[in-house]
Protein backbone atom coordinates (compact mmCIF):
# COMPACT_ATOMS: atom_id res chain seq x y z
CA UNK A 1 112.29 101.88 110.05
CA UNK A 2 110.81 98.35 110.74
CA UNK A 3 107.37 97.79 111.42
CA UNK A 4 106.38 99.09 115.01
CA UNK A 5 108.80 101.83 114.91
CA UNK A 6 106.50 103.41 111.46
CA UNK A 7 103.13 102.78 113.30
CA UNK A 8 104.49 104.42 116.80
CA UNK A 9 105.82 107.38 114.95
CA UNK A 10 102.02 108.22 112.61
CA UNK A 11 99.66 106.29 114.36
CA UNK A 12 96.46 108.67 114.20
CA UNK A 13 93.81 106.85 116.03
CA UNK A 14 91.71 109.37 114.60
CA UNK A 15 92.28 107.36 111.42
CA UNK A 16 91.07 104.41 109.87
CA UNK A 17 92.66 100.56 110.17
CA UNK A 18 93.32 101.44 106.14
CA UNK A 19 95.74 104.29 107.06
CA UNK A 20 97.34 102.05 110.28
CA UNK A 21 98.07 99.30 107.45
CA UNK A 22 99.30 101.58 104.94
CA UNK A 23 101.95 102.34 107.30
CA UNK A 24 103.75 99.30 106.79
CA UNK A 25 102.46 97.62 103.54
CA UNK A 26 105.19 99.12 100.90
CA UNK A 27 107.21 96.86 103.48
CA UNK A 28 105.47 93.73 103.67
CA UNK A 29 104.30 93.96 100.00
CA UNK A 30 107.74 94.55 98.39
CA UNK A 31 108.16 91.68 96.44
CA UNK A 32 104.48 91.49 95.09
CA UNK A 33 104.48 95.53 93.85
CA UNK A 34 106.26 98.85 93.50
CA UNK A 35 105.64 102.21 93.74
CA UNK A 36 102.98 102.28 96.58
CA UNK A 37 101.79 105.40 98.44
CA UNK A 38 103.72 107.96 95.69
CA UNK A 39 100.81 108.38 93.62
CA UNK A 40 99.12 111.59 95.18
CA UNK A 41 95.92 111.59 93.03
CA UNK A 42 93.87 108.46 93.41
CA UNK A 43 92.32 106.76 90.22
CA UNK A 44 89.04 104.57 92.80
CA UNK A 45 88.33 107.67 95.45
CA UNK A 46 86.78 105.21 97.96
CA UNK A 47 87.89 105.65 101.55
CA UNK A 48 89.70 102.58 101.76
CA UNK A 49 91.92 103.44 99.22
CA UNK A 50 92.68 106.70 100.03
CA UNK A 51 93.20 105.78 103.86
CA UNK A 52 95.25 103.26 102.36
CA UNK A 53 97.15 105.30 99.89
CA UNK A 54 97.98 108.31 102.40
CA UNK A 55 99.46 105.88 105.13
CA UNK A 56 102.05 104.94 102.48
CA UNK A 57 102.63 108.03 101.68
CA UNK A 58 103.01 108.62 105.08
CA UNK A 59 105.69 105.59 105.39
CA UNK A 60 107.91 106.60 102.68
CA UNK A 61 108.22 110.28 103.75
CA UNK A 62 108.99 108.72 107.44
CA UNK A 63 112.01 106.27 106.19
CA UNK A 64 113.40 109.09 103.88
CA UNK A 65 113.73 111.36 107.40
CA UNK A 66 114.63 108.42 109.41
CA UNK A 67 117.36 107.39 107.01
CA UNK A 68 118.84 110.43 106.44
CA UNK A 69 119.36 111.35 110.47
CA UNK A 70 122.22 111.40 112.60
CA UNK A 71 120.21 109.31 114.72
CA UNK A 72 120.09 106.53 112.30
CA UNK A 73 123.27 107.12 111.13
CA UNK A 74 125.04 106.68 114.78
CA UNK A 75 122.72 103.23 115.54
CA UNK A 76 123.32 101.20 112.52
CA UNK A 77 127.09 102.22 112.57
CA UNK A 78 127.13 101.09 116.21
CA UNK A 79 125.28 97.87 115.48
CA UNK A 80 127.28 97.28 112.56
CA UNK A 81 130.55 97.58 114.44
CA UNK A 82 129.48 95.04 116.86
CA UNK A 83 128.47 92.40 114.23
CA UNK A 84 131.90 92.77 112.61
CA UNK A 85 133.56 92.33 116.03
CA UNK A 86 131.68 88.91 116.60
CA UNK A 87 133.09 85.63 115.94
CA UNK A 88 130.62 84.32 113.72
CA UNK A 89 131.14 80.38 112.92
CA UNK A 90 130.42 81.06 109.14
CA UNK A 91 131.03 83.44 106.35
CA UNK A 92 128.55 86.10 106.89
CA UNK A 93 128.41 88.83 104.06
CA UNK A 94 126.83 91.83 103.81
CA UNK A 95 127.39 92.91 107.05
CA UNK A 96 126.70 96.65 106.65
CA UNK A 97 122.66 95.61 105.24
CA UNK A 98 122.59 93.18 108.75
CA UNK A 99 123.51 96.42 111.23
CA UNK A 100 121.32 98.48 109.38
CA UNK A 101 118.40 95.66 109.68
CA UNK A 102 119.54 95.03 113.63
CA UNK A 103 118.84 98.80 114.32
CA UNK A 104 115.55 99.21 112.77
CA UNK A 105 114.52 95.86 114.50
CA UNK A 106 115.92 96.40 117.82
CA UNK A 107 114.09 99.76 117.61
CA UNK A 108 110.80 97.33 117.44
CA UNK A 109 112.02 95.04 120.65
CA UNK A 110 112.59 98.10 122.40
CA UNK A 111 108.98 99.20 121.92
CA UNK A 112 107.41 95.96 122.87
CA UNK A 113 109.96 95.59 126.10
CA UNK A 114 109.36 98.99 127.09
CA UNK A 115 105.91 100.57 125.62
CA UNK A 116 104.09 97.64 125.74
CA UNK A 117 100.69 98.99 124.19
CA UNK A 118 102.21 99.76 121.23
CA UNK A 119 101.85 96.16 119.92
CA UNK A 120 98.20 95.34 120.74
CA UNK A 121 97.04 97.99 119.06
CA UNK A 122 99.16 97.76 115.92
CA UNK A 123 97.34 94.28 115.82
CA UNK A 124 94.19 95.35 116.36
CA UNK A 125 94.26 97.57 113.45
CA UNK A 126 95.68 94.84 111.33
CA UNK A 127 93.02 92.38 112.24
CA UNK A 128 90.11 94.87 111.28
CA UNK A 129 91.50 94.70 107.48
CA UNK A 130 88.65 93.31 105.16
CA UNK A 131 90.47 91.42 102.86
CA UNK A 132 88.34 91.46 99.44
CA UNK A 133 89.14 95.41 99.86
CA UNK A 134 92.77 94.72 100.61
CA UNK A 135 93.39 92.46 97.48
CA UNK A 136 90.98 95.27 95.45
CA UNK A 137 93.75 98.00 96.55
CA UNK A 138 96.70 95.23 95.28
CA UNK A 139 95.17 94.37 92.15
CA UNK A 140 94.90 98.06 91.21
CA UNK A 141 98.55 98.68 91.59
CA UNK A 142 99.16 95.41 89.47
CA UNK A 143 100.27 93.00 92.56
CA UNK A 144 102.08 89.96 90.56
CA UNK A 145 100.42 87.28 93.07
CA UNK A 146 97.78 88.88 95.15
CA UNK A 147 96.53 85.21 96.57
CA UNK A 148 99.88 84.59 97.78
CA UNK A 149 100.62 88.49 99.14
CA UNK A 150 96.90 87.83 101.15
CA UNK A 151 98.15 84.54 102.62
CA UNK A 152 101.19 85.78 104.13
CA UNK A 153 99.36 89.16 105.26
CA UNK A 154 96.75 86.68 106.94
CA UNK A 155 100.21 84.73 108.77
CA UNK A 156 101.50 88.37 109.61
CA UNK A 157 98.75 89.60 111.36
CA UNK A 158 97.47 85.86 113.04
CA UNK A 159 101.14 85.13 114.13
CA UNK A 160 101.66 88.87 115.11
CA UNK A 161 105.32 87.23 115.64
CA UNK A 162 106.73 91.26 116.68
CA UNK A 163 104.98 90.99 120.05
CA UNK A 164 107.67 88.15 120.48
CA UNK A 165 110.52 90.35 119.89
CA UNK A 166 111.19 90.48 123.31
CA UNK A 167 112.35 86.59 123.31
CA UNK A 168 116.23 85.69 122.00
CA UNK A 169 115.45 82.53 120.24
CA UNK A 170 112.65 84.27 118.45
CA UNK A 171 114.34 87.58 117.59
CA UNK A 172 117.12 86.01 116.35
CA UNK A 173 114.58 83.53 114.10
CA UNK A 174 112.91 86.75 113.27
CA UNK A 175 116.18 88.29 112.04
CA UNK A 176 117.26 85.31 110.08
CA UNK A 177 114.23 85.54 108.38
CA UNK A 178 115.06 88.74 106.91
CA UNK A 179 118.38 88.04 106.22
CA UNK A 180 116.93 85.39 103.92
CA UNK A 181 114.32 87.25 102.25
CA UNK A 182 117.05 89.81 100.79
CA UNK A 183 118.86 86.54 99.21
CA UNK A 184 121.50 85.67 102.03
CA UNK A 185 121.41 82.26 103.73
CA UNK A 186 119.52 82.06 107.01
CA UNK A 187 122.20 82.03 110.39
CA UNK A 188 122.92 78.68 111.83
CA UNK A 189 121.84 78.09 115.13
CA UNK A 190 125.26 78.34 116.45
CA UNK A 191 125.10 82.15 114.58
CA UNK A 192 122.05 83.11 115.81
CA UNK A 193 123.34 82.46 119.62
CA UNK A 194 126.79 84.79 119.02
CA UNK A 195 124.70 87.60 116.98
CA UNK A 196 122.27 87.55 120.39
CA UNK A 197 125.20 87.63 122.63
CA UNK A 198 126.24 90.69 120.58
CA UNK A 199 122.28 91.81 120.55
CA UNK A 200 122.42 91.87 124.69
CA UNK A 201 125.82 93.47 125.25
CA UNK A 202 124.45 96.50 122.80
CA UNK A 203 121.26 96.80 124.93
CA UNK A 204 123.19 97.16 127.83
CA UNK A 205 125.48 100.05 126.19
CA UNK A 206 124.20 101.32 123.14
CA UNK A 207 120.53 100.69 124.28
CA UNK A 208 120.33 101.00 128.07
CA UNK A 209 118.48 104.31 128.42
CA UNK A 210 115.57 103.09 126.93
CA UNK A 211 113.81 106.17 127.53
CA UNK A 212 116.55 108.73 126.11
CA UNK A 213 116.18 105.98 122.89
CA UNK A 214 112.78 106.58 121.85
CA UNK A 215 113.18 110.26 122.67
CA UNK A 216 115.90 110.66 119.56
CA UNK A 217 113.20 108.49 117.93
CA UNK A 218 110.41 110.83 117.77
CA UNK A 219 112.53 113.82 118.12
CA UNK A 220 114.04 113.01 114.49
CA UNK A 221 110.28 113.82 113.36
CA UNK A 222 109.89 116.80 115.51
């Protein structure tokens, strides 16, 4: 799942902005370090760090239901058939990693469009993050460049770019960006603008009962 889509499914707001973080951050911290949220038994016992430690737990149990459902299953094959079916100006590989991407992220758009508290308070919780504790928690698990890891979590949270989901130009941006963090070259503008055209006839199929949408969505962790 992307993003939104893990804190909408676990938020607790019970919890602490620790466990809300920990949610997402074996996603955003990928290339810096491995192996967050499976160790069960933590070494430092402060609450931080075991807030922080059981919302990644909490994230990698979520995508290994998520990704194994028929729900999953039946939206990345449908988003993957329509990116094959575009025209696409240039050579565009990997297709079957860009439907299965498209899903998890139009999953996100669909949250902000359509539950539209969702985002403020995944933000809040991100801007209550102290970060000497944050880069404490990294530097335990052996982060290979916690300065630059804290500088992008600062632009993630300050930006808080998935509350713009809802607009083409940046959704497609958004998407690009992605592409090129997993080593394939960014869509050209003329790109972007066919993938969105494909992006608008799915969420007027695929997508258009918003309501029955999120409904498989939770129901996959009933």
């Amino acid at each position: 799942m992307n993003f939104l889509s893990h804190f909408y499914i676990d938020e607790q707001p019970q919890k602490s902005s620790a466990y809300h973080l920990g949610l997402i951050l074996p996603d955003i911290s990928r290339t810096f370090v491995k192996g967050l949220g499976r160790q069960q038994e933590m070494e430092i016992e402060t609450a931080f760090f075991m807030d922080l430690n059981e919302g990644c737990s909490k994230h990698l149990a979520a995508d290994k239901r998520f990704h194994a459902s028929k729900f999953f299953e039946n939206g990345s094959a449908m988003c993957l058939e329509m990116v094959k079916q575009l025209p696409f100006q240039e050579t565009i590989n990997r297709k079957w990693f860009i439907g299965h991407i498209l899903f998890e992220m139009l999953l996100d758009r669909l949250l902000v469009q359509h539950v539209p508290t969702v985002a403020p308070r995944f933000y809040n919780y991100m801007r209550q993050i102290e970060e000497s504790k944050l880069a404490d928690f990294m530097n335990h698990y052996n982060c290979t460049d916690t300065a630059r890891f804290l500088r992008n979590f600062e632009h993630f949270r300050k930006v808080g770019y998935i509350a713009n989901y809802p607009d083409n130009n940046l959704f497609a941006y958004s998407l690009s960006r992605v592409l090129m963090s997993a080593g394939l070259p960014s869509l050209s503008f003329a790109d972007k603008q066919i993938l969105m055209d494909g992006v608008q006839e799915l969420e007027s199929g695929f997508f258009a009962n918003r309501q029955a949408m999120l409904y498989e969505l939770k129901n996959v962790f009933e």
